[in-house]
PDB file of N, CA and C in Angstrom:
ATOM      1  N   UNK A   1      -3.058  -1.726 -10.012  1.00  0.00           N
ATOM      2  CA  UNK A   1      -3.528  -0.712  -9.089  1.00  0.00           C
ATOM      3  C   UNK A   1      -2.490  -0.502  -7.987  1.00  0.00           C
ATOM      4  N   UNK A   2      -2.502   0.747  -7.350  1.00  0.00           N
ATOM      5  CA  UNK A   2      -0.994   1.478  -6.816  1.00  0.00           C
ATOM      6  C   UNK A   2      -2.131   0.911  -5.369  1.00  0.00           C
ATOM      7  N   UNK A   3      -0.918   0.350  -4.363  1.00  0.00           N
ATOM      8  CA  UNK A   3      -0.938   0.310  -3.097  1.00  0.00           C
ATOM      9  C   UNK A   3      -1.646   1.642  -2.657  1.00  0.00           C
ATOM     10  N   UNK A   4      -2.504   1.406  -0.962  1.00  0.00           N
ATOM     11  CA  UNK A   4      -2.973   2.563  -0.588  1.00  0.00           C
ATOM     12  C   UNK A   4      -1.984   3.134   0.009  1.00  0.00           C
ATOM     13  N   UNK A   5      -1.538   3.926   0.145  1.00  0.00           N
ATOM     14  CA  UNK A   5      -0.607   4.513   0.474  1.00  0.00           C
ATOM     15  C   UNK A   5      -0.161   5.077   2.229  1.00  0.00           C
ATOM     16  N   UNK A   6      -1.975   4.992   2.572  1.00  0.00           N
ATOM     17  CA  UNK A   6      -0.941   4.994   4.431  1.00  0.00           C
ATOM     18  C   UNK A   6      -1.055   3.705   4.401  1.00  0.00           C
ATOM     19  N   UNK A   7      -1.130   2.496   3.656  1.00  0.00           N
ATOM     20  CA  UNK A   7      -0.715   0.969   4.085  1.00  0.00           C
ATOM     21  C   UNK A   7       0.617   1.003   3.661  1.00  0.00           C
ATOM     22  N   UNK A   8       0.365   1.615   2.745  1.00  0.00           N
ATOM     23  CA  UNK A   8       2.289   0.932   1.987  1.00  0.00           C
ATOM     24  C   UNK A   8       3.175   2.173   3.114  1.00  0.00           C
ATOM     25  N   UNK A   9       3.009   3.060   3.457  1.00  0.00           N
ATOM     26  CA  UNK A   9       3.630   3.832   4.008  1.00  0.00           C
ATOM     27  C   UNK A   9       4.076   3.112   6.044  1.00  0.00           C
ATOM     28  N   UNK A  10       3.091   2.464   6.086  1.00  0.00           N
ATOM     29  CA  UNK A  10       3.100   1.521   7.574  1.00  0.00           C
ATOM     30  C   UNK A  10       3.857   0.680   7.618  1.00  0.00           C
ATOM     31  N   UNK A  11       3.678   0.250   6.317  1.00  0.00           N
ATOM     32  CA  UNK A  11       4.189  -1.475   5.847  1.00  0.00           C
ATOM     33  C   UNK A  11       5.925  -0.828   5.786  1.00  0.00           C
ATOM     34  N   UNK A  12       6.274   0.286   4.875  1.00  0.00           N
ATOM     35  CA  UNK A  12       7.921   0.964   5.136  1.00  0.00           C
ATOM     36  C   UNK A  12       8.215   0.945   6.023  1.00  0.00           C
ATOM     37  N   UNK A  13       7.814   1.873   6.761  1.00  0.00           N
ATOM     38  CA  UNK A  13       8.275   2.316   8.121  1.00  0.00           C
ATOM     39  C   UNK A  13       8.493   0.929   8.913  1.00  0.00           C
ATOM     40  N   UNK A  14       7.669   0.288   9.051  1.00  0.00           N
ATOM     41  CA  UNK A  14       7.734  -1.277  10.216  1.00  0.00           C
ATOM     42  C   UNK A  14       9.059  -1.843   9.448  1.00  0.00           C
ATOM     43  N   UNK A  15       9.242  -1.632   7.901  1.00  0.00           N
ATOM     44  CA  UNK A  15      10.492  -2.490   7.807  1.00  0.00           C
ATOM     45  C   UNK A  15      11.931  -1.762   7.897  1.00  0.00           C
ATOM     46  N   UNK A  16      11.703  -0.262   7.931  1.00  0.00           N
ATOM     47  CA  UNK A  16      12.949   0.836   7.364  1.00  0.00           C
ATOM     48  C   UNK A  16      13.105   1.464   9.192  1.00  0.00           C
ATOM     49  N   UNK A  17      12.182   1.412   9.770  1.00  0.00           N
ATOM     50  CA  UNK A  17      12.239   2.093  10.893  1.00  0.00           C
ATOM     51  C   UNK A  17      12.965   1.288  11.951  1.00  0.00           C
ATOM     52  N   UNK A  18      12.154  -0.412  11.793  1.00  0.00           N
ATOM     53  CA  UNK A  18      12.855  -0.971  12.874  1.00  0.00           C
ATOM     54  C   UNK A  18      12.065  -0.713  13.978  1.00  0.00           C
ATOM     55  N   UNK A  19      10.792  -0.652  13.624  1.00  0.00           N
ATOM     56  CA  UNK A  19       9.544  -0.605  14.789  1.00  0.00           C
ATOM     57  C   UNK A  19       8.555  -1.441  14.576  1.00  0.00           C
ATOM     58  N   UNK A  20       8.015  -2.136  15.146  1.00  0.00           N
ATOM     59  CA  UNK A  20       6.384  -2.677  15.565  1.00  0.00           C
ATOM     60  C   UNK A  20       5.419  -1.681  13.946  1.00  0.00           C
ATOM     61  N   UNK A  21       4.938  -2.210  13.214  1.00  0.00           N
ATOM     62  CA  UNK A  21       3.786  -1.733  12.730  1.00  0.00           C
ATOM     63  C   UNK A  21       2.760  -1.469  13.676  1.00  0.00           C
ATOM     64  N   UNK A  22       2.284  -1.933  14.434  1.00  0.00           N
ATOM     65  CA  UNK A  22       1.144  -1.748  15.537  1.00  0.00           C
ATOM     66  C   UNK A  22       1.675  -0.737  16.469  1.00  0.00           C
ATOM     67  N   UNK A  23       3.010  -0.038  16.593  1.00  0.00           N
ATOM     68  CA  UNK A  23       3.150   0.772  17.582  1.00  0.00           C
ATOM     69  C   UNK A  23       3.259   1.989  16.258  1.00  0.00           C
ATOM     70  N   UNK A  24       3.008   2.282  15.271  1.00  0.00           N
ATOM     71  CA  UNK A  24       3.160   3.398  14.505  1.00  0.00           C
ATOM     72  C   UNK A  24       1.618   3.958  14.421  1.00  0.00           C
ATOM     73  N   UNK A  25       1.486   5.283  14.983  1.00  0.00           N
ATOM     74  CA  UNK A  25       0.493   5.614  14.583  1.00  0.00           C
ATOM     75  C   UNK A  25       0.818   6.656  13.668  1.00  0.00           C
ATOM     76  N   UNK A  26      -0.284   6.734  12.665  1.00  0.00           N
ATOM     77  CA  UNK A  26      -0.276   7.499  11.663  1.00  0.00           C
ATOM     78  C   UNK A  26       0.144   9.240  11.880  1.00  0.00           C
ATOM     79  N   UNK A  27      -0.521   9.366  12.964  1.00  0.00           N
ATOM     80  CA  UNK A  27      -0.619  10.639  13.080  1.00  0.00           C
ATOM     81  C   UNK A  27       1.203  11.262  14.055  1.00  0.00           C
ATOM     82  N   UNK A  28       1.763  10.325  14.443  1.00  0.00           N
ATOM     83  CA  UNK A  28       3.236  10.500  14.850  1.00  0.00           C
ATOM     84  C   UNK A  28       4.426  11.567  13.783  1.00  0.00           C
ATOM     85  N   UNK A  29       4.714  12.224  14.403  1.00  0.00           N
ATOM     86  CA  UNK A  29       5.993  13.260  13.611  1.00  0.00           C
ATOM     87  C   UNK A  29       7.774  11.661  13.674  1.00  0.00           C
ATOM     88  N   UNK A  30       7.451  11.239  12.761  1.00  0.00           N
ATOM     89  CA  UNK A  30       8.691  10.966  12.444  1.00  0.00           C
ATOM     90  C   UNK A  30      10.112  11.158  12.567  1.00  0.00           C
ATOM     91  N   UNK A  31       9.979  12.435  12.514  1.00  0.00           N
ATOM     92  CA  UNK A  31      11.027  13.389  12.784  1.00  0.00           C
ATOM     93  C   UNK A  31      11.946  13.599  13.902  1.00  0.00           C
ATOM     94  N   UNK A  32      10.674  14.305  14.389  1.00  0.00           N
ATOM     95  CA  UNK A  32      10.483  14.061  16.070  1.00  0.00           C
ATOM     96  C   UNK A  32      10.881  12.545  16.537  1.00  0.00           C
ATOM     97  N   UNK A  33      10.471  12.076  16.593  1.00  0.00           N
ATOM     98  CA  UNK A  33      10.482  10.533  16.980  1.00  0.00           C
ATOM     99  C   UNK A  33      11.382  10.166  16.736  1.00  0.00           C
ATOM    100  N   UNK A  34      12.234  10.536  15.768  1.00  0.00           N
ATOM    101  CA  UNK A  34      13.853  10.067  15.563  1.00  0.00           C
ATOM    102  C   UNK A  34      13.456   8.479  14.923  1.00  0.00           C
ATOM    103  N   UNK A  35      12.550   8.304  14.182  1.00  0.00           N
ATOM    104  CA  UNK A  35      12.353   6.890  13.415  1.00  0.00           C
ATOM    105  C   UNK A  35      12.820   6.730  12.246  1.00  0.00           C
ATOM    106  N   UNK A  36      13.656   7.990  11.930  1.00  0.00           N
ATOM    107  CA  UNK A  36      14.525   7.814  10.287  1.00  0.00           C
ATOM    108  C   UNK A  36      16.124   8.701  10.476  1.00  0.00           C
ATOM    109  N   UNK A  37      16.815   8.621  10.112  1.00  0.00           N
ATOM    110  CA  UNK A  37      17.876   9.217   9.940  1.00  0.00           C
ATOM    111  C   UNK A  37      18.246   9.468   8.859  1.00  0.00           C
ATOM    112  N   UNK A  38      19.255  10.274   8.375  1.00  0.00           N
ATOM    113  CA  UNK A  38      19.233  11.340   6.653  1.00  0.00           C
ATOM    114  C   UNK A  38      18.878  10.186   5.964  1.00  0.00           C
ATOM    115  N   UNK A  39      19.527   9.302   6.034  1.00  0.00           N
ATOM    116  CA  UNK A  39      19.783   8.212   4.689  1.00  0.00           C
ATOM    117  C   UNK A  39      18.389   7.792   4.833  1.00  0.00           C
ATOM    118  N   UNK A  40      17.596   7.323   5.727  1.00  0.00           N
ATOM    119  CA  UNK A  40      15.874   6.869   5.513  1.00  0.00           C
ATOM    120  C   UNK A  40      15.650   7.380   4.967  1.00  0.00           C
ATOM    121  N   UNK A  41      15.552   9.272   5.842  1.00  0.00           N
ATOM    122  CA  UNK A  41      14.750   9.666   4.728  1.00  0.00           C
ATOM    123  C   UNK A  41      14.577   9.860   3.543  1.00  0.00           C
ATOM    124  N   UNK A  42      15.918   9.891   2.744  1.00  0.00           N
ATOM    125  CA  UNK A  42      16.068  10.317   1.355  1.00  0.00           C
ATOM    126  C   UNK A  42      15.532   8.312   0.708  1.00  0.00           C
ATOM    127  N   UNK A  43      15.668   7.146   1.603  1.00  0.00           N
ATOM    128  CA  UNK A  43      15.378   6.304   0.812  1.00  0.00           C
ATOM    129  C   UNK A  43      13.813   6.173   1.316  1.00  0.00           C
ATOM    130  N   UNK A  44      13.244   6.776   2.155  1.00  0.00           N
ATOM    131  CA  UNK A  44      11.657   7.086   2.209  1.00  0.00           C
ATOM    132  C   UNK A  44      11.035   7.860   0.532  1.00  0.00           C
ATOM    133  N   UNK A  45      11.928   9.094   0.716  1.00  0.00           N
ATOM    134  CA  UNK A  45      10.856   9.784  -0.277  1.00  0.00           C
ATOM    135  C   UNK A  45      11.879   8.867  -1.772  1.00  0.00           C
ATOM    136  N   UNK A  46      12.593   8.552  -1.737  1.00  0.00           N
ATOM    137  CA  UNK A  46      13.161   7.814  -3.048  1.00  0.00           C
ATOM    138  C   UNK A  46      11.729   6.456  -3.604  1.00  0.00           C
ATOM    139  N   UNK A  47      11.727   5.302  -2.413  1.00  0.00           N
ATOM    140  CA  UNK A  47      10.826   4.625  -2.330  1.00  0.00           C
ATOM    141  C   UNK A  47       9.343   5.176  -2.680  1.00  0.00           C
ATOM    142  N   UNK A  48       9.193   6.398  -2.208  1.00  0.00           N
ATOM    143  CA  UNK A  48       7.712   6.687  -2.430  1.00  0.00           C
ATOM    144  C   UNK A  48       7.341   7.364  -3.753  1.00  0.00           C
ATOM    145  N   UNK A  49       8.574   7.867  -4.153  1.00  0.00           N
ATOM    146  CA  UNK A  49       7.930   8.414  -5.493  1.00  0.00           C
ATOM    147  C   UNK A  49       8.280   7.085  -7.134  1.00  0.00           C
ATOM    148  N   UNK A  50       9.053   6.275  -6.449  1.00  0.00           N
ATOM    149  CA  UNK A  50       8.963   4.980  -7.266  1.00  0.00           C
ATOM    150  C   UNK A  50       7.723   4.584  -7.160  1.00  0.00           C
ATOM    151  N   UNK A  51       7.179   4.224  -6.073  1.00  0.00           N
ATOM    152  CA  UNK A  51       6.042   2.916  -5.832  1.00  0.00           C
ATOM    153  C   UNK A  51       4.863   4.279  -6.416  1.00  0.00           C
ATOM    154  N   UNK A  52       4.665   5.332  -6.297  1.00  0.00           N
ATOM    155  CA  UNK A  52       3.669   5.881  -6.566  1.00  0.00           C
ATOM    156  C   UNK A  52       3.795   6.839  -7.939  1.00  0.00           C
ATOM    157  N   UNK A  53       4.691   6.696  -8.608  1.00  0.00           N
ATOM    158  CA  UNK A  53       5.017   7.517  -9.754  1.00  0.00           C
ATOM    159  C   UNK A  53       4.739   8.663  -9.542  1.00  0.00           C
ATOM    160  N   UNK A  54       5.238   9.535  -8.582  1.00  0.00           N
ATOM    161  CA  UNK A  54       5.132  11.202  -8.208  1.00  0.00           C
ATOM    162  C   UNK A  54       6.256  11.565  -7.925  1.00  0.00           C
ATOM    163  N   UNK A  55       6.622  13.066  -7.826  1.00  0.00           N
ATOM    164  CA  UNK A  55       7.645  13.406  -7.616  1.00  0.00           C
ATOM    165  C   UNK A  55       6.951  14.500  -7.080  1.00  0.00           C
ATOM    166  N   UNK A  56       7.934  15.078  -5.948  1.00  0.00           N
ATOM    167  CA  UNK A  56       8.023  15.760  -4.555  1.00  0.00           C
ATOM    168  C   UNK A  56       8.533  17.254  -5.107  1.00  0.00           C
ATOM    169  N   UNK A  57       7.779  17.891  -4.490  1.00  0.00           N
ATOM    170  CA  UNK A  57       8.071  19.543  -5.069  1.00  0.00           C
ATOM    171  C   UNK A  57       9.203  20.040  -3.597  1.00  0.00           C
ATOM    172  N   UNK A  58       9.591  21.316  -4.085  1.00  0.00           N
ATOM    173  CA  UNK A  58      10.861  21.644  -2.914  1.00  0.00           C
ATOM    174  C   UNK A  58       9.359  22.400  -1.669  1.00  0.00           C
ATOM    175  N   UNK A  59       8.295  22.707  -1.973  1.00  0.00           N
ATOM    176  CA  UNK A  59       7.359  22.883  -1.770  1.00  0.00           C
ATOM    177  C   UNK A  59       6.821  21.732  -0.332  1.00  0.00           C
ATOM    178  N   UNK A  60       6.877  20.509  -0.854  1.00  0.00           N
ATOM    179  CA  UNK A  60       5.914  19.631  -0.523  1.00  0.00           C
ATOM    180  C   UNK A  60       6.742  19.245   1.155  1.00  0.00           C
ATOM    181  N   UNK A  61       7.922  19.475   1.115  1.00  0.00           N
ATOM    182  CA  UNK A  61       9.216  19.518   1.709  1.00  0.00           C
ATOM    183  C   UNK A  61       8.672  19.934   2.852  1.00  0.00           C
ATOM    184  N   UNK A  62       8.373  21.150   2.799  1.00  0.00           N
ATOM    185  CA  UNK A  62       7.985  22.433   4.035  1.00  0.00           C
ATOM    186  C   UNK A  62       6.577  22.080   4.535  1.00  0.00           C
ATOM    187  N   UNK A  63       5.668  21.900   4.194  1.00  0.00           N
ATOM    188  CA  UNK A  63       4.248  21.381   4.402  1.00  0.00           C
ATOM    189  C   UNK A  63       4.901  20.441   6.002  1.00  0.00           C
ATOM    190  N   UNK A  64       4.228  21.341   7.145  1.00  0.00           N
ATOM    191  CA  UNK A  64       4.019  20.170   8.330  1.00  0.00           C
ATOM    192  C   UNK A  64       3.390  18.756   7.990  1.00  0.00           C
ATOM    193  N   UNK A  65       2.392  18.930   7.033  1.00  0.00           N
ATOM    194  CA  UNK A  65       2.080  17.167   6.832  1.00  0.00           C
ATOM    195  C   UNK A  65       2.757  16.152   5.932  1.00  0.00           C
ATOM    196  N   UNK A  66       4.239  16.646   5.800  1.00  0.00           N
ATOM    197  CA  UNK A  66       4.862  15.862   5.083  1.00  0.00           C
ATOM    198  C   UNK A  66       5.404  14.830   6.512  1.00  0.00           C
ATOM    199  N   UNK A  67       5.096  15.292   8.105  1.00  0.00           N
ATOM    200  CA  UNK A  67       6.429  14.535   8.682  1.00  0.00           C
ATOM    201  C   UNK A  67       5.431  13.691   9.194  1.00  0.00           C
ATOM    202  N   UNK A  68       4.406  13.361   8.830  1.00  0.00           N
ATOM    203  CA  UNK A  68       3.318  12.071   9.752  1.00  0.00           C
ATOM    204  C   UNK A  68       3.153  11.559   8.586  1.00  0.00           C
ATOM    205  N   UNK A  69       2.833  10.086   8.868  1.00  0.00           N
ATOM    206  CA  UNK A  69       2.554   9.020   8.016  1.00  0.00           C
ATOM    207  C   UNK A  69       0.853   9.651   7.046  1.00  0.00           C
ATOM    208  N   UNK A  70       0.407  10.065   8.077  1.00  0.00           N
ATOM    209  CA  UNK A  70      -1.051  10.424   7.776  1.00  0.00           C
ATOM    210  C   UNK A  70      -1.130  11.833   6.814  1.00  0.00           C
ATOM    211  N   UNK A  71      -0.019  12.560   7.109  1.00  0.00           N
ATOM    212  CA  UNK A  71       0.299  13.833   6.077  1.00  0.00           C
ATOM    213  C   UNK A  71       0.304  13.426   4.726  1.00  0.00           C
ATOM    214  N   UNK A  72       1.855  12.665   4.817  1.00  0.00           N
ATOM    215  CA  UNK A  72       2.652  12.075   3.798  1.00  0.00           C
ATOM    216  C   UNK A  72       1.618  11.286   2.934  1.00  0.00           C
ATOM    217  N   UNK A  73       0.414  10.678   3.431  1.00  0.00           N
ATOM    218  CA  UNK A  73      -0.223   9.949   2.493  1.00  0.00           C
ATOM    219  C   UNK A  73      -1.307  11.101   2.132  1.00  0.00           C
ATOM    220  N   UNK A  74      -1.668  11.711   2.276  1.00  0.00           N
ATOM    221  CA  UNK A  74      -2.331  12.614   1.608  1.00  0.00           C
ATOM    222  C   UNK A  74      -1.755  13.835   0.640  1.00  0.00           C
ATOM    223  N   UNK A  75      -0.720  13.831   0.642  1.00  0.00           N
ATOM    224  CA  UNK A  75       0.090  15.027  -0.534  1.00  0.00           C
ATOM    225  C   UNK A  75       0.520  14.192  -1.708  1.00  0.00           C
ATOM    226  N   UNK A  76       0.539  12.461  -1.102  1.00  0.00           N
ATOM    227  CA  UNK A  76       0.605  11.260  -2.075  1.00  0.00           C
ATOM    228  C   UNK A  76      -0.459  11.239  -2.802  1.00  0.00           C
ATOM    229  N   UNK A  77      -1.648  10.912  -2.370  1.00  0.00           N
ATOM    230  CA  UNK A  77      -2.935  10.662  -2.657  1.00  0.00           C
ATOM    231  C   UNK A  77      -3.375  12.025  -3.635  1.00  0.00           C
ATOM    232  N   UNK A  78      -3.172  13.176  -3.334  1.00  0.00           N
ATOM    233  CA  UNK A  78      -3.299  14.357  -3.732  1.00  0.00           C
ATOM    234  C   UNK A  78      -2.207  14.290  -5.217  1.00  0.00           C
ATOM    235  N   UNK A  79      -1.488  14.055  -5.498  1.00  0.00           N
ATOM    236  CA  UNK A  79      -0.379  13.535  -6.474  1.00  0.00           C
ATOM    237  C   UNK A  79      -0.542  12.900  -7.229  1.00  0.00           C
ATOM    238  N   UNK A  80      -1.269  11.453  -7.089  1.00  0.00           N
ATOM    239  CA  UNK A  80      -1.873  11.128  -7.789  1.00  0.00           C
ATOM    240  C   UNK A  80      -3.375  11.202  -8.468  1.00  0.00           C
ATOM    241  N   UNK A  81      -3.500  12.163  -7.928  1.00  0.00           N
ATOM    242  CA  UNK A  81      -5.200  12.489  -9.170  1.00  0.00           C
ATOM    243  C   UNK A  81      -4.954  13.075 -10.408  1.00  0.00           C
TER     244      UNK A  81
END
């Protein structure tokens, strides 16, 4: 059974970000926040479509809820049904 995905997505970030898990809230723009730089991100969505066997549309890209933890796990979650 596949990790839940805003856990596994918390559990990244606290190790890829270089932040506190307890200071990430879900609902935070990433982006914004400057908590990834090019190379994260491409090993964010690399990591996420391994651990969850999905792949990312040029689509899914543009969606404002791709840049919060809380987005990102729901276009995941949505992916996998």
């Amino acid at each position: 059974m596949k990790a839940d995905p805003r856990s596994w997505l918390l559990a990244w970030f606290a190790g890829h970000a270089k932040i506190d898990q307890d200071n990430i809230k879900p609902d935070t723009n990433y982006i914004e926040r400057g908590l990834l730089d090019s190379f994260a991100f491409i090993a964010l969505i690399s990591d996420v479509e391994q651990e969850f066997r999905i792949r990312f549309s040029d689509g899914d890209f543009r969606k404002t809820d791709f840049l919060t933890i809380s987005g990102l796990a729901s276009i995941i979650e949505r992916k996998m049904k």
